[in-house]
PDB file of N, CA and C in Angstrom:
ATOM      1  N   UNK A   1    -122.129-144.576  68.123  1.00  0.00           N
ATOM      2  CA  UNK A   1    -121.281-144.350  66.978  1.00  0.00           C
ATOM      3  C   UNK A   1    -121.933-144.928  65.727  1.00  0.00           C
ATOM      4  N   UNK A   2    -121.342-144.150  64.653  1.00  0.00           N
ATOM      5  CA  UNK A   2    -122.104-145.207  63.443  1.00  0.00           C
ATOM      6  C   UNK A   2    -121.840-146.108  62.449  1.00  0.00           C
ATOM      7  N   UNK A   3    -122.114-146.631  61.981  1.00  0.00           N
ATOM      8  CA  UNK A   3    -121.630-147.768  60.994  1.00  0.00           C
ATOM      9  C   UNK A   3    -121.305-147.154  59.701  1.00  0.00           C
ATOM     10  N   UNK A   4    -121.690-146.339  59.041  1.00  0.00           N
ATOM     11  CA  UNK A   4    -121.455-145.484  58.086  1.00  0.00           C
ATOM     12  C   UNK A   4    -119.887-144.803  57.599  1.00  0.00           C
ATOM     13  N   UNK A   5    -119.384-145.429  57.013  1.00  0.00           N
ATOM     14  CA  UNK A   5    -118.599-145.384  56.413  1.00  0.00           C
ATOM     15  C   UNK A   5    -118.290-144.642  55.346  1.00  0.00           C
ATOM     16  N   UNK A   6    -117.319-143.244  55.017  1.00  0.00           N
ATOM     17  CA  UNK A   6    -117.090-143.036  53.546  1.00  0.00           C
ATOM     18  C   UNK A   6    -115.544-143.104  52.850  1.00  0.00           C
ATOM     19  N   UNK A   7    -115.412-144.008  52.015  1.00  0.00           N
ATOM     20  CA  UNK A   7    -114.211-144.033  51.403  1.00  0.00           C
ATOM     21  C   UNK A   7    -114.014-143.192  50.234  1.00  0.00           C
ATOM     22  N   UNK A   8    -112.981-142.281  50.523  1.00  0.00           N
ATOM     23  CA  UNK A   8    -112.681-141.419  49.400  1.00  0.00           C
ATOM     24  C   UNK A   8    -110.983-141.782  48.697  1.00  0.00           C
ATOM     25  N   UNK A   9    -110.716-140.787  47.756  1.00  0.00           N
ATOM     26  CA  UNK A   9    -109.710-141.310  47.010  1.00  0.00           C
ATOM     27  C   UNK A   9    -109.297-142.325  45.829  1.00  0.00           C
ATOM     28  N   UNK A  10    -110.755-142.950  46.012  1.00  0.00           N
ATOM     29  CA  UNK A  10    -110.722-144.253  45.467  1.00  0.00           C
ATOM     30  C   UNK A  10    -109.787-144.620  43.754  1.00  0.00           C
ATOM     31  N   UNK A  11    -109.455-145.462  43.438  1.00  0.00           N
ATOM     32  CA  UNK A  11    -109.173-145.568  42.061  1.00  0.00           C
ATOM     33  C   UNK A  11    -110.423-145.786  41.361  1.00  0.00           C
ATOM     34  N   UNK A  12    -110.611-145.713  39.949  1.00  0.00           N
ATOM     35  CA  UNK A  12    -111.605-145.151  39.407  1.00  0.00           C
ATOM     36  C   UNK A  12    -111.867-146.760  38.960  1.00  0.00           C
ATOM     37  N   UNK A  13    -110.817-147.810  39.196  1.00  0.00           N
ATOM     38  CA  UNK A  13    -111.143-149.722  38.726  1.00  0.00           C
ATOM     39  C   UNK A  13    -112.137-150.078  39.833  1.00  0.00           C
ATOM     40  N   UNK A  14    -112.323-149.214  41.321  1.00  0.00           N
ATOM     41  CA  UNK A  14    -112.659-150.112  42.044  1.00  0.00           C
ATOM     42  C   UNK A  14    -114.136-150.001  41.704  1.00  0.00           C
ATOM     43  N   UNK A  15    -115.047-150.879  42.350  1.00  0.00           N
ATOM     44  CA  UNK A  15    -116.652-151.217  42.215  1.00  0.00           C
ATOM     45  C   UNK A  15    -117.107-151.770  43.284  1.00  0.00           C
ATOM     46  N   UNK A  16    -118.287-151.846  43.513  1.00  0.00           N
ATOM     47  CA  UNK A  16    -119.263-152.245  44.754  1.00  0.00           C
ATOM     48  C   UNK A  16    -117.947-153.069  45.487  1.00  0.00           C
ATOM     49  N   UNK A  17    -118.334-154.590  44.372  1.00  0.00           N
ATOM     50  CA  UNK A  17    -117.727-155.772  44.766  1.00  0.00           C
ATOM     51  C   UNK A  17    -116.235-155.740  45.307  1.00  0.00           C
ATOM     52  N   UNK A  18    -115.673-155.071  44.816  1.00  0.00           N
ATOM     53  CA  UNK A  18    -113.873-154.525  45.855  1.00  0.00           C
ATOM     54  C   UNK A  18    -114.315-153.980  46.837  1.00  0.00           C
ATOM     55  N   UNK A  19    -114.953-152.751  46.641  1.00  0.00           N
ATOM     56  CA  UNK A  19    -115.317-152.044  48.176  1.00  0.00           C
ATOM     57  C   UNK A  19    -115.568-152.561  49.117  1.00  0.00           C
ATOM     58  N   UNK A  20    -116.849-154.467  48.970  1.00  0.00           N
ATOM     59  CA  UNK A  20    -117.111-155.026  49.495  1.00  0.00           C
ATOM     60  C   UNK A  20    -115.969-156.030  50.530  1.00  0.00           C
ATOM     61  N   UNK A  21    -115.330-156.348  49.691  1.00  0.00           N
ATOM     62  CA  UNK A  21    -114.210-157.439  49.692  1.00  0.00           C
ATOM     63  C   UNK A  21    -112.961-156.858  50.647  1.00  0.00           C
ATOM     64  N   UNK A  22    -112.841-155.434  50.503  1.00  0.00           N
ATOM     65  CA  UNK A  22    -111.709-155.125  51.180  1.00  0.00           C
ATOM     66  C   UNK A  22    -112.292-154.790  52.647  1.00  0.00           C
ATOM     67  N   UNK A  23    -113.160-154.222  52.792  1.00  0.00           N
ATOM     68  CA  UNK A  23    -113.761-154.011  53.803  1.00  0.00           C
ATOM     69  C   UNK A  23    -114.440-155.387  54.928  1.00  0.00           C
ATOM     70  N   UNK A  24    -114.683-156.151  54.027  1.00  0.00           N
ATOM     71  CA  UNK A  24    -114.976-157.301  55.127  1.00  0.00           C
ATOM     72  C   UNK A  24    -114.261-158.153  55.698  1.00  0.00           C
ATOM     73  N   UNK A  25    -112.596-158.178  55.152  1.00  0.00           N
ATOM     74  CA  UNK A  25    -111.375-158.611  55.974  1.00  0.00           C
ATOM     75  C   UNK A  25    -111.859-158.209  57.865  1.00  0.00           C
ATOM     76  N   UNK A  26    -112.666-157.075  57.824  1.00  0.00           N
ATOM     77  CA  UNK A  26    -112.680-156.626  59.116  1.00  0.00           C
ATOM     78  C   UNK A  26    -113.857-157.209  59.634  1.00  0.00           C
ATOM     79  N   UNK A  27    -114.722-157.674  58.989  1.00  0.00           N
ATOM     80  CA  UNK A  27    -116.078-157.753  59.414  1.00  0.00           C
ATOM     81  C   UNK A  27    -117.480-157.929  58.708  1.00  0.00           C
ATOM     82  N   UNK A  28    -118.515-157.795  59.156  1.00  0.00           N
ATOM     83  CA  UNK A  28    -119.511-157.928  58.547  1.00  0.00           C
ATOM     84  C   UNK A  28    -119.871-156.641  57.777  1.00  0.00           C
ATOM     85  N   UNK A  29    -120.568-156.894  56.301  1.00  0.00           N
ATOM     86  CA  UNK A  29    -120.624-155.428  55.678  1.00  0.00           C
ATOM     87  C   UNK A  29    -121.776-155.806  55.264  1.00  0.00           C
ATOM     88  N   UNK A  30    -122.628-155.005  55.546  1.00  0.00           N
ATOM     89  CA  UNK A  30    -124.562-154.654  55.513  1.00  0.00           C
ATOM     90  C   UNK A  30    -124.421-153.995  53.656  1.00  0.00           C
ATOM     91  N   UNK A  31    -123.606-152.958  53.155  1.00  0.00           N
ATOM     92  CA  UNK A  31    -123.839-152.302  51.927  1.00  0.00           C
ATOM     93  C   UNK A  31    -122.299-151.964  51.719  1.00  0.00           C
ATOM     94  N   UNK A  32    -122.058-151.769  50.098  1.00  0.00           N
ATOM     95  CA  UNK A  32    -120.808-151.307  49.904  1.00  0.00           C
ATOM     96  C   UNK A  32    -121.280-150.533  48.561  1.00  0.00           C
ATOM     97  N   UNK A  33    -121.036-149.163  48.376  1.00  0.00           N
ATOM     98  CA  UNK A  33    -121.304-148.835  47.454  1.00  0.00           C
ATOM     99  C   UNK A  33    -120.411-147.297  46.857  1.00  0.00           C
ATOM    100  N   UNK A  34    -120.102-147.672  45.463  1.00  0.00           N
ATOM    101  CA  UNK A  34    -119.398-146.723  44.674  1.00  0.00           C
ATOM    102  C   UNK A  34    -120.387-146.048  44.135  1.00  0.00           C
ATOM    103  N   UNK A  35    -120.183-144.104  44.332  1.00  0.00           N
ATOM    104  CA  UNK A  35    -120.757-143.299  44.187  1.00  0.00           C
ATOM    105  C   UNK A  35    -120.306-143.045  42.127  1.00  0.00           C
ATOM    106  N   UNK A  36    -121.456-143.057  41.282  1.00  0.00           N
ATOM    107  CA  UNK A  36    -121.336-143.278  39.838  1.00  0.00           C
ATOM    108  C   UNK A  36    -122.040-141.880  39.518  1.00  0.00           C
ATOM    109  N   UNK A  37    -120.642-141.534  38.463  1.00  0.00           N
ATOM    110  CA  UNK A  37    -121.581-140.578  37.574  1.00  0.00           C
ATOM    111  C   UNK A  37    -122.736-140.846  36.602  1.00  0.00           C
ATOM    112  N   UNK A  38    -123.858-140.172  36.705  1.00  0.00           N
ATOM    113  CA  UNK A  38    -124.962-140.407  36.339  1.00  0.00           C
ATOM    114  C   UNK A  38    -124.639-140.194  34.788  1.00  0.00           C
ATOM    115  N   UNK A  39    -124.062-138.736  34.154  1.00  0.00           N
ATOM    116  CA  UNK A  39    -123.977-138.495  32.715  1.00  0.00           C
ATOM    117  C   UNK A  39    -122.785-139.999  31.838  1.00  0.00           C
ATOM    118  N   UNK A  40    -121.870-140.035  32.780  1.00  0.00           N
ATOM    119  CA  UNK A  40    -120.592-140.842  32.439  1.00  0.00           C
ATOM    120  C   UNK A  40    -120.883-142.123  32.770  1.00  0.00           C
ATOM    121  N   UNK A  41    -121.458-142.344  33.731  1.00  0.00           N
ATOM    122  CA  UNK A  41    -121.074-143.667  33.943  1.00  0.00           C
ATOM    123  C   UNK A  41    -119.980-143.931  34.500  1.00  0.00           C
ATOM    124  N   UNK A  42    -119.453-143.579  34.743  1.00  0.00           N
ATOM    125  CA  UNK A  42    -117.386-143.662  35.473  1.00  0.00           C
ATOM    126  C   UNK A  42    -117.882-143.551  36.872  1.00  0.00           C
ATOM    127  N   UNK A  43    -116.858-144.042  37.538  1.00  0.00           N
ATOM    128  CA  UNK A  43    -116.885-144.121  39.120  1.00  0.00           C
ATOM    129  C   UNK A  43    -116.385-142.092  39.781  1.00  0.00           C
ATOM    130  N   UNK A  44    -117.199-141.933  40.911  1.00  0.00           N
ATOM    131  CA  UNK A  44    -116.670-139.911  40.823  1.00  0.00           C
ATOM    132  C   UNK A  44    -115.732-140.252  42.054  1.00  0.00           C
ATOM    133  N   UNK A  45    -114.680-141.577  42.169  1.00  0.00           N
ATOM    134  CA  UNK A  45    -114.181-141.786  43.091  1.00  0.00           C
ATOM    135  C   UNK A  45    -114.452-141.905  44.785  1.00  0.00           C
ATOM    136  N   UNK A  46    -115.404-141.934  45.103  1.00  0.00           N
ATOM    137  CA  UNK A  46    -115.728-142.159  46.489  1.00  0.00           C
ATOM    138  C   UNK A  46    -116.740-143.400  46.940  1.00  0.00           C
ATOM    139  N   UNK A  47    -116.992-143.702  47.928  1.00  0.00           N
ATOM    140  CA  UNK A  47    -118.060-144.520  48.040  1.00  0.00           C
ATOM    141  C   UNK A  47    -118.363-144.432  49.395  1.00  0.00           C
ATOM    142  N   UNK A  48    -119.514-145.166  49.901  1.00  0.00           N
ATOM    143  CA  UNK A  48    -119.714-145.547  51.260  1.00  0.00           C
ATOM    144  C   UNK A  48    -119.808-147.059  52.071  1.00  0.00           C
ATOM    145  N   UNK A  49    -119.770-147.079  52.672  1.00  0.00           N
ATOM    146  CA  UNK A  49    -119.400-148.574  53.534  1.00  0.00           C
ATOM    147  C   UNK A  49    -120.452-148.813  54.672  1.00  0.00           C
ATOM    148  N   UNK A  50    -121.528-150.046  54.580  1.00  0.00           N
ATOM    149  CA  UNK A  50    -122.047-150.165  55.905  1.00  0.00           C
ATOM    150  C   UNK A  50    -121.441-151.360  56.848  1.00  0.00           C
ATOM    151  N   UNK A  51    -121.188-150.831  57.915  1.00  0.00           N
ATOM    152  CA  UNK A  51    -120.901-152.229  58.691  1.00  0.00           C
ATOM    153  C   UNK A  51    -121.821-152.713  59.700  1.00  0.00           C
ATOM    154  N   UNK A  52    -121.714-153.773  60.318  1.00  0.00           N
ATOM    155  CA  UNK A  52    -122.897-154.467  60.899  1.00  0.00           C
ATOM    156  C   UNK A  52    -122.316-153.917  62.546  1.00  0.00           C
ATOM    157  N   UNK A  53    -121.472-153.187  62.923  1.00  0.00           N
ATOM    158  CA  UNK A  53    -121.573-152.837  64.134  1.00  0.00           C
ATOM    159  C   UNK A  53    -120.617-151.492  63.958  1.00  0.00           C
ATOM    160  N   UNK A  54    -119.897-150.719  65.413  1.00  0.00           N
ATOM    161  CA  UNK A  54    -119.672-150.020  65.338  1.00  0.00           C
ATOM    162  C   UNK A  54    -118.240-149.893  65.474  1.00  0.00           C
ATOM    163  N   UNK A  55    -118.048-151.221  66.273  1.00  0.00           N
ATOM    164  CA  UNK A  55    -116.758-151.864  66.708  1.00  0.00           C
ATOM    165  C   UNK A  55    -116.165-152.269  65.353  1.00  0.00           C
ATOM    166  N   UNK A  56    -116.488-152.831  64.850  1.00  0.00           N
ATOM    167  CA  UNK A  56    -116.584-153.537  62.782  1.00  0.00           C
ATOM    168  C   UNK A  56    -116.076-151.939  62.180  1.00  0.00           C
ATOM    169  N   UNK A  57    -116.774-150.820  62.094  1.00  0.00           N
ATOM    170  CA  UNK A  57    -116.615-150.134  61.375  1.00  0.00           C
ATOM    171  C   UNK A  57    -115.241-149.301  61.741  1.00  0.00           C
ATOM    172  N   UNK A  58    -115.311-149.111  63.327  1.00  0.00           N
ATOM    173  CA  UNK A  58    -114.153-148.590  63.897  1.00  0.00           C
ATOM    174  C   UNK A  58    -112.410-149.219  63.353  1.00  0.00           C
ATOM    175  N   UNK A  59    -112.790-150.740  63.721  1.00  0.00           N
ATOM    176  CA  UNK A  59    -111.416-151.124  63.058  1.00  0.00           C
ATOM    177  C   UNK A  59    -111.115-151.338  61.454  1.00  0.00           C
ATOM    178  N   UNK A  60    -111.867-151.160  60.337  1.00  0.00           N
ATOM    179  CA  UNK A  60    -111.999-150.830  59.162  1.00  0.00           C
ATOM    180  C   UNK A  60    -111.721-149.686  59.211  1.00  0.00           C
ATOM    181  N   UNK A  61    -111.819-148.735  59.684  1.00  0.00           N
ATOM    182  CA  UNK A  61    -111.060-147.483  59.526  1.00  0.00           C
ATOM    183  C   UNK A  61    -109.520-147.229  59.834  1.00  0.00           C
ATOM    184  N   UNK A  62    -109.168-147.725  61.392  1.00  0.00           N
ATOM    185  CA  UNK A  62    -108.555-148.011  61.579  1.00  0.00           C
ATOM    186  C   UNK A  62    -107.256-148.668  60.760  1.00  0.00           C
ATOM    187  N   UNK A  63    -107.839-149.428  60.302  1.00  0.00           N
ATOM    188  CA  UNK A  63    -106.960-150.670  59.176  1.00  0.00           C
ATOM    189  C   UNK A  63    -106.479-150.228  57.795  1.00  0.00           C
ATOM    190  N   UNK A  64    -107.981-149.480  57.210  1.00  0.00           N
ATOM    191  CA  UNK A  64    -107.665-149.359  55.986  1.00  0.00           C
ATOM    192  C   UNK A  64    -107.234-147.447  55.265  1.00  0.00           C
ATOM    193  N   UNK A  65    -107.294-146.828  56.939  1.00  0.00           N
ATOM    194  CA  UNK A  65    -107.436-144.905  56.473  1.00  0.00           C
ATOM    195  C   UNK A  65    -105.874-145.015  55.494  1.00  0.00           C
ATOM    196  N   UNK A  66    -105.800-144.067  54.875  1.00  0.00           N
ATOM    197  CA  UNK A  66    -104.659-144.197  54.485  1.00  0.00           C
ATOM    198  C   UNK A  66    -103.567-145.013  53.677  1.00  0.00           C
ATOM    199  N   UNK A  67    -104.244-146.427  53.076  1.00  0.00           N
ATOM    200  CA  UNK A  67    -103.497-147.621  52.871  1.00  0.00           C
ATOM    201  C   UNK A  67    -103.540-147.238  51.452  1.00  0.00           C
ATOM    202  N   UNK A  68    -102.307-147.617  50.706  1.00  0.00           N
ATOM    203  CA  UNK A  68    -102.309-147.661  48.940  1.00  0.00           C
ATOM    204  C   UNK A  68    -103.300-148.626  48.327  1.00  0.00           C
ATOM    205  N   UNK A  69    -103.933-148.237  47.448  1.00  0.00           N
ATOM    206  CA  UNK A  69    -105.038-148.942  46.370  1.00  0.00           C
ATOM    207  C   UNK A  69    -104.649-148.561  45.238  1.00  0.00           C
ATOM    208  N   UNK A  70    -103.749-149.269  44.261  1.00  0.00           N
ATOM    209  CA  UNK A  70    -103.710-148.852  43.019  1.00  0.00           C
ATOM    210  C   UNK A  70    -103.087-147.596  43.016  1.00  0.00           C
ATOM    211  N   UNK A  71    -101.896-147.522  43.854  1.00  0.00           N
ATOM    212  CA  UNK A  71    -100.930-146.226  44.160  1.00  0.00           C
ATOM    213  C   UNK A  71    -101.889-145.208  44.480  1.00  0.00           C
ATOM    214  N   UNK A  72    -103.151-145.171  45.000  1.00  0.00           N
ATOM    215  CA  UNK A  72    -103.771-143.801  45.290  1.00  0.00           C
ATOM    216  C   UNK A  72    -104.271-144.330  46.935  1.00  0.00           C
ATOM    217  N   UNK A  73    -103.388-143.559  47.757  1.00  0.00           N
ATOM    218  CA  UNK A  73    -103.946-143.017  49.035  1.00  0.00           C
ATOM    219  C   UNK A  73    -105.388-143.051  49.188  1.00  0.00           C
ATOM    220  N   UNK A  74    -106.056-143.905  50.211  1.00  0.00           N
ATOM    221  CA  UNK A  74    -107.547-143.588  50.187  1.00  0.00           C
ATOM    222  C   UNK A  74    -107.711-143.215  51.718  1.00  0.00           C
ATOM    223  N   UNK A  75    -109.047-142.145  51.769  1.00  0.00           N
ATOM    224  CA  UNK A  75    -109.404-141.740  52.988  1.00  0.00           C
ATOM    225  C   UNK A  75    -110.837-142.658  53.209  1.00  0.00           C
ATOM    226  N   UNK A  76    -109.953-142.890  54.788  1.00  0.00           N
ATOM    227  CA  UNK A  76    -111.831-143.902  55.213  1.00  0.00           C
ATOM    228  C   UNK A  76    -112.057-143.170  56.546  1.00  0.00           C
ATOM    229  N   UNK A  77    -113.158-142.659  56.588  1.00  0.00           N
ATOM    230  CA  UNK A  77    -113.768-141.702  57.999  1.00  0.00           C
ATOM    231  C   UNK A  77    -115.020-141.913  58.218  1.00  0.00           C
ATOM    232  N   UNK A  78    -115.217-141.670  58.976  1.00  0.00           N
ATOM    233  CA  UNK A  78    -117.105-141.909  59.702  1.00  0.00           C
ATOM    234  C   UNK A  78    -117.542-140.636  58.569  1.00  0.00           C
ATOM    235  N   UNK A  79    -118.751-141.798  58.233  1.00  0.00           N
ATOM    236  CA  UNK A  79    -119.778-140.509  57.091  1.00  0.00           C
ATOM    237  C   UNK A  79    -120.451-139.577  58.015  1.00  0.00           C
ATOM    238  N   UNK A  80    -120.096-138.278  57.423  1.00  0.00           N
ATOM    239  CA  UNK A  80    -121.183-137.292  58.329  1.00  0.00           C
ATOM    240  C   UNK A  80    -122.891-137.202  57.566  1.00  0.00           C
ATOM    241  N   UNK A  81    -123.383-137.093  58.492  1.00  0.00           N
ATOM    242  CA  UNK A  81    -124.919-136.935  57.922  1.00  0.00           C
ATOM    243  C   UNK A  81    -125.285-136.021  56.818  1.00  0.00           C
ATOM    244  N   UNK A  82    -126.115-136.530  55.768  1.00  0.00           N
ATOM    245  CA  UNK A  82    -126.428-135.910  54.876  1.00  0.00           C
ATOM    246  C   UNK A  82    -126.941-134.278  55.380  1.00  0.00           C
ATOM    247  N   UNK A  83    -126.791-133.434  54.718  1.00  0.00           N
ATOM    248  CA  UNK A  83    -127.499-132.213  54.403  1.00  0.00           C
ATOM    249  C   UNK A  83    -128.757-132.263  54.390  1.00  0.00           C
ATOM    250  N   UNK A  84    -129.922-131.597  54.727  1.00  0.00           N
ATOM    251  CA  UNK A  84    -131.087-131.301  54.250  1.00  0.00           C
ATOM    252  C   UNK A  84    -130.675-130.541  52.949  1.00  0.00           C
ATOM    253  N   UNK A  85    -131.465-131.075  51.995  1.00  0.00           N
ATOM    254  CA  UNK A  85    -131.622-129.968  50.819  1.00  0.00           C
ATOM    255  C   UNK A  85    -133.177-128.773  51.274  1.00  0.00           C
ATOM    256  N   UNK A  86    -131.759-127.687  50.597  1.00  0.00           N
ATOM    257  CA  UNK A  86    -132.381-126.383  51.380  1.00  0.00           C
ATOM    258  C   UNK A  86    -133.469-125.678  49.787  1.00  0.00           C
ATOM    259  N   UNK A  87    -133.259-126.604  48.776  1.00  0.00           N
ATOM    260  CA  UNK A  87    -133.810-125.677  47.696  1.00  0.00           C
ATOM    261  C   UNK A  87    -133.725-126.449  46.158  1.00  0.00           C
ATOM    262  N   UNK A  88    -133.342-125.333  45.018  1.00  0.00           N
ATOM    263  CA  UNK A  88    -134.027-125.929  43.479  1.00  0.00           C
ATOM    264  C   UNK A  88    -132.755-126.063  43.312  1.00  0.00           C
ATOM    265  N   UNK A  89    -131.661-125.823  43.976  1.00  0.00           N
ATOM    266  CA  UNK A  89    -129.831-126.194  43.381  1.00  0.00           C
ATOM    267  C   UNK A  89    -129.336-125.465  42.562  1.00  0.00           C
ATOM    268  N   UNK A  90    -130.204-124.582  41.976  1.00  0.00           N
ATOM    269  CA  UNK A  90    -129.453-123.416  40.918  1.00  0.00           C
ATOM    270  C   UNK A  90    -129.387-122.154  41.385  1.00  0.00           C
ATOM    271  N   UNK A  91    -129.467-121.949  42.675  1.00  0.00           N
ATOM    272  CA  UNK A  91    -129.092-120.778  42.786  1.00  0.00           C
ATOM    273  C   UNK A  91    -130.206-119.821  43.158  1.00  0.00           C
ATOM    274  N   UNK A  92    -131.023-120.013  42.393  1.00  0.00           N
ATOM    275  CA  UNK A  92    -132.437-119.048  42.245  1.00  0.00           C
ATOM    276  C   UNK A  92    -133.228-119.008  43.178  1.00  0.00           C
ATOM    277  N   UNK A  93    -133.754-118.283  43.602  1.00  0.00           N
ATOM    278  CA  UNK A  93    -135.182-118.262  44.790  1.00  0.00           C
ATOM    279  C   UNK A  93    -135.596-116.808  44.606  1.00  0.00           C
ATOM    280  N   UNK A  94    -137.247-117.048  44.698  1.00  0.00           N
ATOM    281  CA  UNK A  94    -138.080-116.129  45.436  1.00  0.00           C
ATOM    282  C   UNK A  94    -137.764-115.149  46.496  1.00  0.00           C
ATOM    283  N   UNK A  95    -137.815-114.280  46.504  1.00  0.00           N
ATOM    284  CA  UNK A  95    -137.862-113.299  47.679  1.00  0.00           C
ATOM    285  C   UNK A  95    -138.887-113.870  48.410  1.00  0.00           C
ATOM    286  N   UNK A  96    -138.216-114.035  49.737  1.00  0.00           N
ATOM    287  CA  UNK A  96    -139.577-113.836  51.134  1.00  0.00           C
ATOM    288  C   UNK A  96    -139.983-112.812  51.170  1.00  0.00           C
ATOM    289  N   UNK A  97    -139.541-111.266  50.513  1.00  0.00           N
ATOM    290  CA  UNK A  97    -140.145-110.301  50.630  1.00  0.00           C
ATOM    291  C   UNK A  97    -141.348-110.039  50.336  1.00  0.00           C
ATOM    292  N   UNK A  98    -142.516-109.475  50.857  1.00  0.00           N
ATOM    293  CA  UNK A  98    -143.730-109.403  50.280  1.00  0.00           C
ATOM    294  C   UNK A  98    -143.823-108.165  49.135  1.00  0.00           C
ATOM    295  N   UNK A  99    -143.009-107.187  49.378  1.00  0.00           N
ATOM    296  CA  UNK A  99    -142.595-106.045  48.377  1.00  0.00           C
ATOM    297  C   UNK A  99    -141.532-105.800  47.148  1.00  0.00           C
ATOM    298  N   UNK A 100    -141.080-107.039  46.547  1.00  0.00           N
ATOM    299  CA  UNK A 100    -140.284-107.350  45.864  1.00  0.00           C
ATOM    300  C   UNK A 100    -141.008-108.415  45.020  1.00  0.00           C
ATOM    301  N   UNK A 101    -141.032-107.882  43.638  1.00  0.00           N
ATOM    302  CA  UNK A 101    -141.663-108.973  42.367  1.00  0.00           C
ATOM    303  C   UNK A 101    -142.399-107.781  41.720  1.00  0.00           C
ATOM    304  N   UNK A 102    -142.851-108.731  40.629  1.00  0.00           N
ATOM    305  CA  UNK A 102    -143.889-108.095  39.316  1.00  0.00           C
ATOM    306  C   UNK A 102    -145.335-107.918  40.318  1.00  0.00           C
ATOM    307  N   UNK A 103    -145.263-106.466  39.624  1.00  0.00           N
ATOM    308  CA  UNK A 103    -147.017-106.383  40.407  1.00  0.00           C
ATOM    309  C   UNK A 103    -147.285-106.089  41.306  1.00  0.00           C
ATOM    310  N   UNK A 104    -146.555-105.650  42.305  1.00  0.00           N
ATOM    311  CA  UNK A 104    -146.951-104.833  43.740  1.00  0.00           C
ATOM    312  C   UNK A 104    -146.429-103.832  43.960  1.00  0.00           C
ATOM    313  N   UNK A 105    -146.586-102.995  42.495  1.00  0.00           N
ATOM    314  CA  UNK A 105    -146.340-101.298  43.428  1.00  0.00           C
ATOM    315  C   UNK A 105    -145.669-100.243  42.412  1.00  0.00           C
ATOM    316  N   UNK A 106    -145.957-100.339  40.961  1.00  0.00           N
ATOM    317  CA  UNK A 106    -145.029 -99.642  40.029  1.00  0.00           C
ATOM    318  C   UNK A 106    -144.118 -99.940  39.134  1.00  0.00           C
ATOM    319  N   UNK A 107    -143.624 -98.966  38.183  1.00  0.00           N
ATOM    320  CA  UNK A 107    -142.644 -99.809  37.657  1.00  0.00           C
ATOM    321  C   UNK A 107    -141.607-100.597  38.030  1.00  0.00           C
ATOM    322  N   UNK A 108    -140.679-100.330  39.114  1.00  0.00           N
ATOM    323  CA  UNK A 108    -139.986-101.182  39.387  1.00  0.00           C
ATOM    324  C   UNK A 108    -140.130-102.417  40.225  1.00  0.00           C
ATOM    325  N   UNK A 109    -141.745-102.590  40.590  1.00  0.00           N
ATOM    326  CA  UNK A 109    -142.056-103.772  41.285  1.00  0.00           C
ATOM    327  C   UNK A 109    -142.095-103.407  42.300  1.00  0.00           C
ATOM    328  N   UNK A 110    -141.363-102.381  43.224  1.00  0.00           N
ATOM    329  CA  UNK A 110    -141.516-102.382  44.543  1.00  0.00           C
ATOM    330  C   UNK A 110    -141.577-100.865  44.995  1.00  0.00           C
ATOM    331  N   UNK A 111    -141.997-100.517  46.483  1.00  0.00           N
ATOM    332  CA  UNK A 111    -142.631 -99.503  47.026  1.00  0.00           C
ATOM    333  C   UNK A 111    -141.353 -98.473  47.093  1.00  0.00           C
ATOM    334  N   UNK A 112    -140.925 -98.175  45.966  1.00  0.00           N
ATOM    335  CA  UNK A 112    -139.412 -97.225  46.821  1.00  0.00           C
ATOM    336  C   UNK A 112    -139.947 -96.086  46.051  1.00  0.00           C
TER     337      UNK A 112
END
């Protein structure tokens, strides 16, 4: 199981150091960290939680899924594994086609 922790819902007051603090009522905490907007600067409400075992992280969930913070409901669940990033993020790509683009075959680019 894993230690990985993500707290969502969050109020937008909390910071590392709360994340830290509430979470180690249960146990040992390896990282605590609030996910920050890069343009703003403001908290984008979520964060993640490391705990030093699995048993630690289990009852931190346990304890805290669901509990009021600053009247906002927070969700605490096992983090699922990141994504591979598949690309440039806008949308755009190359054809794998070898017959599709400028330059192979006429005006419209391709063999039709």
């Amino acid at each position: 199981m894993s230690t990985k922790i993500y707290v969502g819902n969050l109020p937008y007051s909390v910071d590392d150091d709360a994340l830290r603090s509430n979470f180690s009522e249960f146990g040992g905490v390896s990282s605590a960290k609030v996910m920050i907007d890069r343009e703003t600067g403001r908290s984008k409400g979520f964060g993640f939680v490391e705990m030093v075992s699995a048993e630690v992280a289990q009852a931190a969930i346990t304890g805290l899924n669901g509990m009021s913070v600053d009247g906002r409901s927070i969700v605490v669940n096992l983090a699922r594994p990141r994504e591979a990033n598949t690309g440039g993020g806008d949308g755009y790509r190359a054809s794998g086609r070898a017959d599709v683009g400028y330059g192979n075959g006429g005006f419209g680019g391709g063999r039709y």
